[in-house]
C-alpha atoms as a PDB file:
ATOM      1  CA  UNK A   1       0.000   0.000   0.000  1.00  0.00           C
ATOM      2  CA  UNK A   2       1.447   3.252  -1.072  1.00  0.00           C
ATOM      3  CA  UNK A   3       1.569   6.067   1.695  1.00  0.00           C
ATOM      4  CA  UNK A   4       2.479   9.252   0.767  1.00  0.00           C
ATOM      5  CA  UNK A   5       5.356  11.313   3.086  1.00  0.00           C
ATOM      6  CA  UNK A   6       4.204  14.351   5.078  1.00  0.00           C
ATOM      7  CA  UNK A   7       6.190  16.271   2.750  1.00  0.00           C
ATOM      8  CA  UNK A   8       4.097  15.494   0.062  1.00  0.00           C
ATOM      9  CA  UNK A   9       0.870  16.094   1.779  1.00  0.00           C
ATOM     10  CA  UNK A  10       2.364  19.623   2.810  1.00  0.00           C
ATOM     11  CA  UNK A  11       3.078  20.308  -1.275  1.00  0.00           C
ATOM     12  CA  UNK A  12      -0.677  19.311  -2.152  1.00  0.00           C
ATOM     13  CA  UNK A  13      -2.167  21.798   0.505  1.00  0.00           C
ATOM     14  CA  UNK A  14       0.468  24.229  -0.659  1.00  0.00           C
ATOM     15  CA  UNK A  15      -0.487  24.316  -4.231  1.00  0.00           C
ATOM     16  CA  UNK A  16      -4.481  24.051  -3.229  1.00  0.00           C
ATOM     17  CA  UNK A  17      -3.885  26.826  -1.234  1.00  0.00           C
ATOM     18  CA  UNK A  18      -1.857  29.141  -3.906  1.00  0.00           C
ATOM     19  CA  UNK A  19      -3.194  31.724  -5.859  1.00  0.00           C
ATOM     20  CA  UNK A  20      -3.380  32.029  -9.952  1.00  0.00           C
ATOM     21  CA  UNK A  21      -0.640  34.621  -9.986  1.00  0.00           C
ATOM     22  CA  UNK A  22       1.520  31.912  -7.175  1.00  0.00           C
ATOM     23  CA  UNK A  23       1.420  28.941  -8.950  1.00  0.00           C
ATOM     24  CA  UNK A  24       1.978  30.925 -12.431  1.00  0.00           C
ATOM     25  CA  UNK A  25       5.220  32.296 -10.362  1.00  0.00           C
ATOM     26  CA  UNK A  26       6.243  29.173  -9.380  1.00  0.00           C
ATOM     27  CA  UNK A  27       6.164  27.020 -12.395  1.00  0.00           C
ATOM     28  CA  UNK A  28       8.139  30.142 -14.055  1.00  0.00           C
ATOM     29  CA  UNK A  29      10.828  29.711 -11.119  1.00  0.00           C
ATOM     30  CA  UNK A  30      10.886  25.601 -11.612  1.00  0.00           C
ATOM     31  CA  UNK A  31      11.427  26.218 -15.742  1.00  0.00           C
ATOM     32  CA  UNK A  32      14.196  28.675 -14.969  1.00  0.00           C
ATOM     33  CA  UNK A  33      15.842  26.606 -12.829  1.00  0.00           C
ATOM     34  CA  UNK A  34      15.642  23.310 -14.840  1.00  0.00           C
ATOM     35  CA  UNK A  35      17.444  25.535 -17.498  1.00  0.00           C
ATOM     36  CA  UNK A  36      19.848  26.862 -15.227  1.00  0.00           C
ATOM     37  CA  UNK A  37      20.566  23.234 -14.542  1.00  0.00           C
ATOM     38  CA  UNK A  38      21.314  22.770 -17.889  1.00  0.00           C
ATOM     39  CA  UNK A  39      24.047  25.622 -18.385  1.00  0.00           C
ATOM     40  CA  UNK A  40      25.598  24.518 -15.126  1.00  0.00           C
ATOM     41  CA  UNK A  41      25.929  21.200 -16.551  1.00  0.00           C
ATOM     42  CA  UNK A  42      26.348  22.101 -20.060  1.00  0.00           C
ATOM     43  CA  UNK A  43      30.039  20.423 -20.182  1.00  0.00           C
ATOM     44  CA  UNK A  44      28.944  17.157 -18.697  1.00  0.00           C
ATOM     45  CA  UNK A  45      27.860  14.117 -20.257  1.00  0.00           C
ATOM     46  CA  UNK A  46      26.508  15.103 -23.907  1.00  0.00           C
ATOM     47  CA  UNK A  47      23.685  12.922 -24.201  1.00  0.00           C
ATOM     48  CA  UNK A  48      22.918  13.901 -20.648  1.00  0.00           C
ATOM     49  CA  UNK A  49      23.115  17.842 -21.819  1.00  0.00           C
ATOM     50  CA  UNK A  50      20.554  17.249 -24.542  1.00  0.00           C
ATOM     51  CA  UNK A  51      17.649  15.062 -22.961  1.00  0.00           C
ATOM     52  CA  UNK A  52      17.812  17.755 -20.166  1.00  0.00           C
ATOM     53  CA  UNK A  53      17.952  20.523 -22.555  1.00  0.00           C
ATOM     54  CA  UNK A  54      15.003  18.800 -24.628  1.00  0.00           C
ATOM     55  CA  UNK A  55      13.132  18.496 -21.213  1.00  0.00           C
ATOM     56  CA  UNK A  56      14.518  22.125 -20.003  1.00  0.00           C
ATOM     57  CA  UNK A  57      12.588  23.866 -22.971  1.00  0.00           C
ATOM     58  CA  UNK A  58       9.680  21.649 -23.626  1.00  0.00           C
ATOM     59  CA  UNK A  59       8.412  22.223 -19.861  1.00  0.00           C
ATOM     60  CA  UNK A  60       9.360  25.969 -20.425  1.00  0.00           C
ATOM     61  CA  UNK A  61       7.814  26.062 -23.974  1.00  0.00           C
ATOM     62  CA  UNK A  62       4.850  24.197 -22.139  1.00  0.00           C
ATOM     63  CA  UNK A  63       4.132  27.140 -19.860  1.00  0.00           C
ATOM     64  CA  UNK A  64       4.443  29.661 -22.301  1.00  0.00           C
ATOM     65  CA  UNK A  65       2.005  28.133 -24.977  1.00  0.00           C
ATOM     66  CA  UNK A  66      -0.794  28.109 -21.903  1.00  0.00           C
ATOM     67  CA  UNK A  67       0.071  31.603 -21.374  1.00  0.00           C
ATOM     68  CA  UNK A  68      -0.360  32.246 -25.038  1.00  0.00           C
ATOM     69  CA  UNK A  69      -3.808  30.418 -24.774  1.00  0.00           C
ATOM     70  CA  UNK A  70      -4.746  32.685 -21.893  1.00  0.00           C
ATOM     71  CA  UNK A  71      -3.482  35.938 -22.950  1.00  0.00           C
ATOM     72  CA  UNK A  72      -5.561  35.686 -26.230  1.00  0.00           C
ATOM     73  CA  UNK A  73      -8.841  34.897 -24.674  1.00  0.00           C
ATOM     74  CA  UNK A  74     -10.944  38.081 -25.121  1.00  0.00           C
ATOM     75  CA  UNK A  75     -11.881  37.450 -21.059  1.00  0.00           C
ATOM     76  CA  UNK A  76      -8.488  37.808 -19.841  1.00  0.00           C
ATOM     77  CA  UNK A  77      -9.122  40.480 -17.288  1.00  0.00           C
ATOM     78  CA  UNK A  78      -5.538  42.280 -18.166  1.00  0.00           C
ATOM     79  CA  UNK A  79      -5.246  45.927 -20.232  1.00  0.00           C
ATOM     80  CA  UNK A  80      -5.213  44.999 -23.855  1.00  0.00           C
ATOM     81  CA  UNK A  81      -1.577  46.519 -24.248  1.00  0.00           C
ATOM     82  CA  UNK A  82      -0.133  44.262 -21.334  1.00  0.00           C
ATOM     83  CA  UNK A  83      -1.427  41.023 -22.976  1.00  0.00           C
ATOM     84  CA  UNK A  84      -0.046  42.382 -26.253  1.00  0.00           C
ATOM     85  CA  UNK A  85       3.346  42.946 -24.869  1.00  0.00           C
ATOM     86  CA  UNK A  86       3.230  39.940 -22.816  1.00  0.00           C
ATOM     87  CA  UNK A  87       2.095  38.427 -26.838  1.00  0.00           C
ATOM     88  CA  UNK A  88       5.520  39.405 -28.543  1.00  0.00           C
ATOM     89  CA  UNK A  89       7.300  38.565 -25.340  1.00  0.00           C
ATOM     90  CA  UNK A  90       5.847  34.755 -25.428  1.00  0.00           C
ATOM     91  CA  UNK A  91       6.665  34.891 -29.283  1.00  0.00           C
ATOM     92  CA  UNK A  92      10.288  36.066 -28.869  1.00  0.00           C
ATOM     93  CA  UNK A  93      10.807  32.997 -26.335  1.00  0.00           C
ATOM     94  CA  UNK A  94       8.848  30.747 -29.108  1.00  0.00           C
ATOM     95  CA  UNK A  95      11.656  32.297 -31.293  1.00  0.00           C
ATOM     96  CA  UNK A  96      14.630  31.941 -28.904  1.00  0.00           C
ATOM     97  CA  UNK A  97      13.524  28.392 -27.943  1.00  0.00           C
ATOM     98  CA  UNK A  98      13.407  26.876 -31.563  1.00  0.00           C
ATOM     99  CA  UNK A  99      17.036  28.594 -31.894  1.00  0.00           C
ATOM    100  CA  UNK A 100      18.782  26.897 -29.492  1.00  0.00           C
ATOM    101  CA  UNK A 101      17.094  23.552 -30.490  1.00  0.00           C
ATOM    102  CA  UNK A 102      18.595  24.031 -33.777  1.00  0.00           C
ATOM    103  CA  UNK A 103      21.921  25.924 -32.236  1.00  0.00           C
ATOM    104  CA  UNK A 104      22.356  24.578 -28.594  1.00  0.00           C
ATOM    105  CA  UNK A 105      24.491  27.058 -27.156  1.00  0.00           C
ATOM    106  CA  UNK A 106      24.614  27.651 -23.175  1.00  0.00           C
ATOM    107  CA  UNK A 107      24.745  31.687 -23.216  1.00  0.00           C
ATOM    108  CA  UNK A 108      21.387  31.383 -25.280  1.00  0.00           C
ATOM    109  CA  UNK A 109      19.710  29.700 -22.229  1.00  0.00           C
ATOM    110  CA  UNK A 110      20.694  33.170 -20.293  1.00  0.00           C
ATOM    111  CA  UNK A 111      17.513  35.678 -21.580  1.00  0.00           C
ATOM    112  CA  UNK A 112      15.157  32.898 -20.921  1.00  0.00           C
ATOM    113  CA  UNK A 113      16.059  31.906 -17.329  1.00  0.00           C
ATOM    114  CA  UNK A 114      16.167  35.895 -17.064  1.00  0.00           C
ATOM    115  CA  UNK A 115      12.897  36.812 -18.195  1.00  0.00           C
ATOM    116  CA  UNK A 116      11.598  33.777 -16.389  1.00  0.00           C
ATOM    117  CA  UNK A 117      12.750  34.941 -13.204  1.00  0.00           C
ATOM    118  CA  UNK A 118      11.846  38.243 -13.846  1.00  0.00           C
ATOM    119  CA  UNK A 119       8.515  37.520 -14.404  1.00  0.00           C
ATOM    120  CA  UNK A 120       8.057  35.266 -11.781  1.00  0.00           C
ATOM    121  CA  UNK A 121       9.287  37.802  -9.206  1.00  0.00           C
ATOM    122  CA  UNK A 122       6.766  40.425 -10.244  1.00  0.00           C
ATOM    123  CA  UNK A 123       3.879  38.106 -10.135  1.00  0.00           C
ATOM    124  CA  UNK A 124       5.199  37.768  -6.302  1.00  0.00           C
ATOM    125  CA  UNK A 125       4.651  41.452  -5.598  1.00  0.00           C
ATOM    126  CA  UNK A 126       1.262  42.351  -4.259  1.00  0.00           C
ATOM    127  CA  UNK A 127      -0.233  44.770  -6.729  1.00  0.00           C
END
């Protein structure tokens, strides 16, 4: 019979507990670390390097396609010219994504662990 740890319990009332704008913030944080990961370990084992890096940017490319989804819905309660910017920002990480899948390089992974982080820590502010 399977029990689960206390920790885990904890993680489930965390996340059932965490706002929109939290868990958006968090899963931001997890894909920015995941590819920091990947540039720390960018000299190790090569086959290693490139199932992370596929798994890096899928789960980043992941988020950002259900941000596109939600950002284009006409009852997305956000100013029309933040979704649009947030738009070409999603697009430029579409962009930067299929680049280093055809051109793995570890500086590229630097703007998107940036912008991830930067987002993420705004979302943590209290408007």
């Amino acid at each position: 019979m399977y029990k689960r740890k206390p920790i885990d319990t904890y993680k489930g009332v965390d996340k059932a507990t965490m706002s929109g704008r939290d868990v958006e913030a968090e899963v931001l944080t997890k894909a920015a670390i995941k590819l920091k990961a990947c540039q720390d370990n960018w000299d190790k084992d090569e086959n290693e390097r490139n199932t992370g890096l596929k798994q890096a940017l899928d789960y980043n490319q992941r988020i950002w396609t259900i941000f596109q989804g939600e950002l284009a819905s006409d009852e997305n309660p956000l100013p029309v010219e933040i979704r649009r910017d947030l738009l070409r920002l999603s697009a430029f990480i579409d962009k930067r994504t299929f680049d280093i899948i055809a051109f793995p390089e570890k500086d590229k992974l630097n703007i998107l662990i940036a912008i991830n982080q930067n987002i993420a820590a705004g979302l943590r502010q209290t408007p």
